[in-house]
Protein backbone atom coordinates (compact mmCIF):
# COMPACT_ATOMS: atom_id res chain seq x y z
CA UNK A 1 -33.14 -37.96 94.95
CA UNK A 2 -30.84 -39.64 92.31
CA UNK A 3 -33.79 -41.62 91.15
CA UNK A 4 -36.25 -38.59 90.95
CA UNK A 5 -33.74 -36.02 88.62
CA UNK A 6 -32.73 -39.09 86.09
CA UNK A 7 -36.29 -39.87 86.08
CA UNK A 8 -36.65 -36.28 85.19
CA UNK A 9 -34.29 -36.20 82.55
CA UNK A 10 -35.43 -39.06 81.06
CA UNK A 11 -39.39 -37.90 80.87
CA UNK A 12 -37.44 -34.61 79.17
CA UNK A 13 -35.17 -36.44 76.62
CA UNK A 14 -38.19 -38.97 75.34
CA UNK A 15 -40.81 -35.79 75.57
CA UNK A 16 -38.04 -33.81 72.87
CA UNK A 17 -37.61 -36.78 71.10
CA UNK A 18 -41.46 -37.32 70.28
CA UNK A 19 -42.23 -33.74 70.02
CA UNK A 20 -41.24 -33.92 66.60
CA UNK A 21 -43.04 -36.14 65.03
CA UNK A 22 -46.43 -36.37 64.92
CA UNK A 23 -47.58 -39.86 65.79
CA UNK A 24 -46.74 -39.17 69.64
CA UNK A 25 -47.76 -35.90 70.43
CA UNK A 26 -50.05 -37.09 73.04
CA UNK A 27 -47.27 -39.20 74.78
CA UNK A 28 -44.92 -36.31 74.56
CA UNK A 29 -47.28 -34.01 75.97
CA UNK A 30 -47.52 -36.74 79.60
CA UNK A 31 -43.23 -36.63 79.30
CA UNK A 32 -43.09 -33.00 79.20
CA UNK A 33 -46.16 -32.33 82.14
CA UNK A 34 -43.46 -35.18 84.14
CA UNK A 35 -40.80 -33.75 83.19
CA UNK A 36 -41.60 -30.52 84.53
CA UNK A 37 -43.76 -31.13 87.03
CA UNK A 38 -40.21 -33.61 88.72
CA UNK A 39 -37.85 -30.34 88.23
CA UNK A 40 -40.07 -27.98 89.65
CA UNK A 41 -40.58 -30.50 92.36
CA UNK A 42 -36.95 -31.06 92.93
CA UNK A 43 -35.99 -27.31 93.02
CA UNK A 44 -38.33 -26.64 95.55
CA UNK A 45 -38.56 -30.11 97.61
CA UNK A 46 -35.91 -32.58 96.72
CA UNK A 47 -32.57 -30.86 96.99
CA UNK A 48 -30.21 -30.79 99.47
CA UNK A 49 -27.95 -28.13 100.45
CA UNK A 50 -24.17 -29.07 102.31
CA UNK A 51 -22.37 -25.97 103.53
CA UNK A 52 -18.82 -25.77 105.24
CA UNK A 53 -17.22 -22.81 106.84
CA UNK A 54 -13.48 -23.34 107.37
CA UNK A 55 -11.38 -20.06 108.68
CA UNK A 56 -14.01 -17.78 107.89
CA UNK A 57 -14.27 -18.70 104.42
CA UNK A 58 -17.11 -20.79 103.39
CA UNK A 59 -18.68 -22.79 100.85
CA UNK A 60 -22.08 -24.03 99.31
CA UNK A 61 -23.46 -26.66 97.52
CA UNK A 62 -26.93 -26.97 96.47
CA UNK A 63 -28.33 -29.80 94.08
CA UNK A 64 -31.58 -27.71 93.62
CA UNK A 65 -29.62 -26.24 89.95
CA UNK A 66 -29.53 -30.29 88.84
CA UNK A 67 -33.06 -30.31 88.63
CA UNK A 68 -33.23 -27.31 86.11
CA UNK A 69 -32.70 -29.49 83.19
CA UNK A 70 -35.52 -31.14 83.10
CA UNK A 71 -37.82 -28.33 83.97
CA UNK A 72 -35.95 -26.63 80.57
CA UNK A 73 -36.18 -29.81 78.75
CA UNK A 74 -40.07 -30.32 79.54
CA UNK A 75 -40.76 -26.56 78.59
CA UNK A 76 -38.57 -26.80 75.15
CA UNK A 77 -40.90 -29.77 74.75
CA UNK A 78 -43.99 -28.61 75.67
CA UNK A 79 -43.68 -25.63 73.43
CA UNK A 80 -42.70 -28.09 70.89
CA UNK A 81 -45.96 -30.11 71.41
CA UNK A 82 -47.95 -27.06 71.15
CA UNK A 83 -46.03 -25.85 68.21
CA UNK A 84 -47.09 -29.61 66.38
CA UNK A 85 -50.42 -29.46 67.53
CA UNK A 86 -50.94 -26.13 65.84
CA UNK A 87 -49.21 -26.97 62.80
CA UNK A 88 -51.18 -29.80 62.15
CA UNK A 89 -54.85 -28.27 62.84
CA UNK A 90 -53.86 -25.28 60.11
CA UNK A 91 -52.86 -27.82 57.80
CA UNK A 92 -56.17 -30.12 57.98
């Protein structure tokens, strides 16, 4: 699960990075479907949940929140992406 939400993060940082230019837009486009596509994944499949009830009190922890960054970090970049592509077609 490790492996899946730094995969995630890491399809999110390189899709923001190349969203700005615009010699990669088509690579940054593939991070940020990944990128999103592994936090959605991970917030509704790979998370686990440990829970522990001492003395009537208890507590939760679920890693499903983790996996939000990259599902924020592929839609920054996908807006991004969209943003270039439109720039760049009004300026032709």
């Amino acid at each position: 699960m490790a492996f899946v939400w730094l995969f995630g993060l890491a399809a999110g940082f390189l899709a923001l990075g190349w969203s700005v230019g615009r010699k990669r837009l088509g690579w940054a486009l593939v991070m940020a479907i990944l990128a999103i596509t592994t936090g959605w994944l991970g917030m509704m499949f790979f998370h686990f949940r440990f829970s522990k009830t001492v003395n009537g009190s208890g507590w939760c922890i679920d890693s499903k929140w983790c996996f939000l960054a990259p599902l924020c970090l592929g839609v920054v970049s996908l807006v991004l992406v969209m943003w270039e592509w439109r720039k760049s077609r009004h300026a032709n």
